[in-house]
Protein backbone atom coordinates (compact mmCIF):
# COMPACT_ATOMS: atom_id res chain seq x y z
CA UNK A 1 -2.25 9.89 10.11
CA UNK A 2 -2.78 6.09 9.68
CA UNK A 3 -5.94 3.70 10.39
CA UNK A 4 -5.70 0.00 10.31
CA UNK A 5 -8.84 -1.82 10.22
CA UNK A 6 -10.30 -4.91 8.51
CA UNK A 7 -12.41 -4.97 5.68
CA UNK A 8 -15.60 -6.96 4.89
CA UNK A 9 -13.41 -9.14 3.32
CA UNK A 10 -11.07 -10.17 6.75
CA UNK A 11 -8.30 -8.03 4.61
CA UNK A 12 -6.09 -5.17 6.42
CA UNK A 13 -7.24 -1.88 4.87
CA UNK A 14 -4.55 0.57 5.84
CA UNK A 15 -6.15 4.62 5.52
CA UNK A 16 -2.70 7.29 5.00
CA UNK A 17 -4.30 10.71 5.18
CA UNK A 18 -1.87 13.71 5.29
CA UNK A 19 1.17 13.87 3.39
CA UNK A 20 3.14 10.46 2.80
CA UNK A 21 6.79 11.29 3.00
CA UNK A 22 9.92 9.18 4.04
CA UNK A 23 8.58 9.20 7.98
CA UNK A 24 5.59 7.92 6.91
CA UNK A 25 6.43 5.47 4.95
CA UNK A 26 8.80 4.14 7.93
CA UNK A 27 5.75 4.11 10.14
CA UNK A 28 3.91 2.38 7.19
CA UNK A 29 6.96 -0.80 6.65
CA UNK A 30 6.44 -0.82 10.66
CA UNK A 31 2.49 -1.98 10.05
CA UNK A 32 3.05 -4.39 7.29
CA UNK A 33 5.98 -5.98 9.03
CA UNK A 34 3.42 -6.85 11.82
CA UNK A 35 1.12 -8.45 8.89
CA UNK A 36 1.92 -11.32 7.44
CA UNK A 37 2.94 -11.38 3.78
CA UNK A 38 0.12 -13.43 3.00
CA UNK A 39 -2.82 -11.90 4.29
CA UNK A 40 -4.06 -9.23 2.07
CA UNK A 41 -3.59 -5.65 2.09
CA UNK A 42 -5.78 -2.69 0.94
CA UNK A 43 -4.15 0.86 0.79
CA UNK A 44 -5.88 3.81 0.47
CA UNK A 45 -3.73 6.94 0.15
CA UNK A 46 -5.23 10.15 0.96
CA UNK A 47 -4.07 13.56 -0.85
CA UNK A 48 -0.36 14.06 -0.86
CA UNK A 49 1.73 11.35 -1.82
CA UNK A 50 5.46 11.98 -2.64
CA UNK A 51 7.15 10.15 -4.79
CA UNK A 52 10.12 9.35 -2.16
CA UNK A 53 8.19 8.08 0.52
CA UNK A 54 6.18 5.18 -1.95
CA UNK A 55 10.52 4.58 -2.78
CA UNK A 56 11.06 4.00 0.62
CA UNK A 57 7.94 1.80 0.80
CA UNK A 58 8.47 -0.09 -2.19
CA UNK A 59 10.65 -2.98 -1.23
CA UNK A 60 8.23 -4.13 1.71
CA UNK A 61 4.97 -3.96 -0.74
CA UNK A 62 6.79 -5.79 -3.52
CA UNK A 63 6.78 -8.75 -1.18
CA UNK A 64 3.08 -8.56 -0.03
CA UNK A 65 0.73 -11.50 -1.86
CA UNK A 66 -2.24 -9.87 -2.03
CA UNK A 67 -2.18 -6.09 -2.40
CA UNK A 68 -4.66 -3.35 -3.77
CA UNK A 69 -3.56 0.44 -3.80
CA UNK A 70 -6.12 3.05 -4.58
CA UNK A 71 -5.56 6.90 -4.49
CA UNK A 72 -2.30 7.07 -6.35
CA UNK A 73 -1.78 8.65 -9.39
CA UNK A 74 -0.67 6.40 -13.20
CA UNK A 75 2.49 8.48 -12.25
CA UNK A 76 3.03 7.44 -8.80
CA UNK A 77 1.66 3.98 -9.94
CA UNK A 78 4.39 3.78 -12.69
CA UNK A 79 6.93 4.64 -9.68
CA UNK A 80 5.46 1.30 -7.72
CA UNK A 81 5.88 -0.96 -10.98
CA UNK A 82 9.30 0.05 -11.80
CA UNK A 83 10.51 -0.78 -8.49
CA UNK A 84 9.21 -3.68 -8.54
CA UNK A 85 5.49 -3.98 -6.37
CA UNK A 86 2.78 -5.70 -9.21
CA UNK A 87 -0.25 -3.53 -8.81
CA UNK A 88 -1.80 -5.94 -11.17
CA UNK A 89 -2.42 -9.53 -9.47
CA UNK A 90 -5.11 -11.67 -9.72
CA UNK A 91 -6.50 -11.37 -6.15
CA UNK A 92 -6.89 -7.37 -6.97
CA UNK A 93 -9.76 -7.79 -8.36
CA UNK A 94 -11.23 -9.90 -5.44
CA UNK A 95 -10.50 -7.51 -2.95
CA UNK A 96 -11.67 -4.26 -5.25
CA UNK A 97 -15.35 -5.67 -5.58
C-alpha cells in the first residue's frame, strides 16, 4: 500500500508499507511522474524492501531535485547510489528537520 500526502513543509511524502517489489515500484514511477521533478519528495519505506524493485525505481528518483529516503537499509542505500539517485543533497537536510 501507498499514501501520498504533503508534509509541513508543502513536500510530497510518499508512505510504501508492505513489500516493495517490481509492481510496486511501477505503481511508485506512476506517482512521481505526476510530480514534478522539482518539487520535493520524502519516501518512507515500510518493512520489506527488495532490492529489484528500488532497481526498477532508480532511474525516475535519480532525476528528482529534492529527495529524502528513510527506512532503507546502508545496503539498499548503496544499491540507490550506485545506480545513480544522490541520497546526499543539500536540500536533505531541509526536509529531514
Amino acid at each position: 500500500m501507498m499514501d501520498v500526502t504533503r508534509g509541513a513543509r508543502g513536500e510530497f511524502v510518499i508512505r510504501i508499507e508492505g513489500r516493495f517489489d517490481t509492481d510496486a515500484a511501477c505503481r511508485l514511477a506512476g506517482w512521481l511522474r505526476e510530480i514534478p521533478g522539482h518539487e520535493p519528495v520524502v519516501l518512507e519505506f515500510g518493512h520489506e524492501c527488495l532490492d529489484v524493485g528500488l532497481a526498477a525505481v532508480a532511474r525516475d528518483l535519480a532525476t528528482r531535485e529534492a529527495l529524502v529516503v528513510r527506512g532503507l537499509s546502508l545496503h539498499q542505500e548503496k544499491i540507490l547510489r550506485y545506480l545513480g539517485v544522490e541520497l546526499d543533497r543539500p536540500r536533505k537536510r531541509e526536509l529531514a528537520s
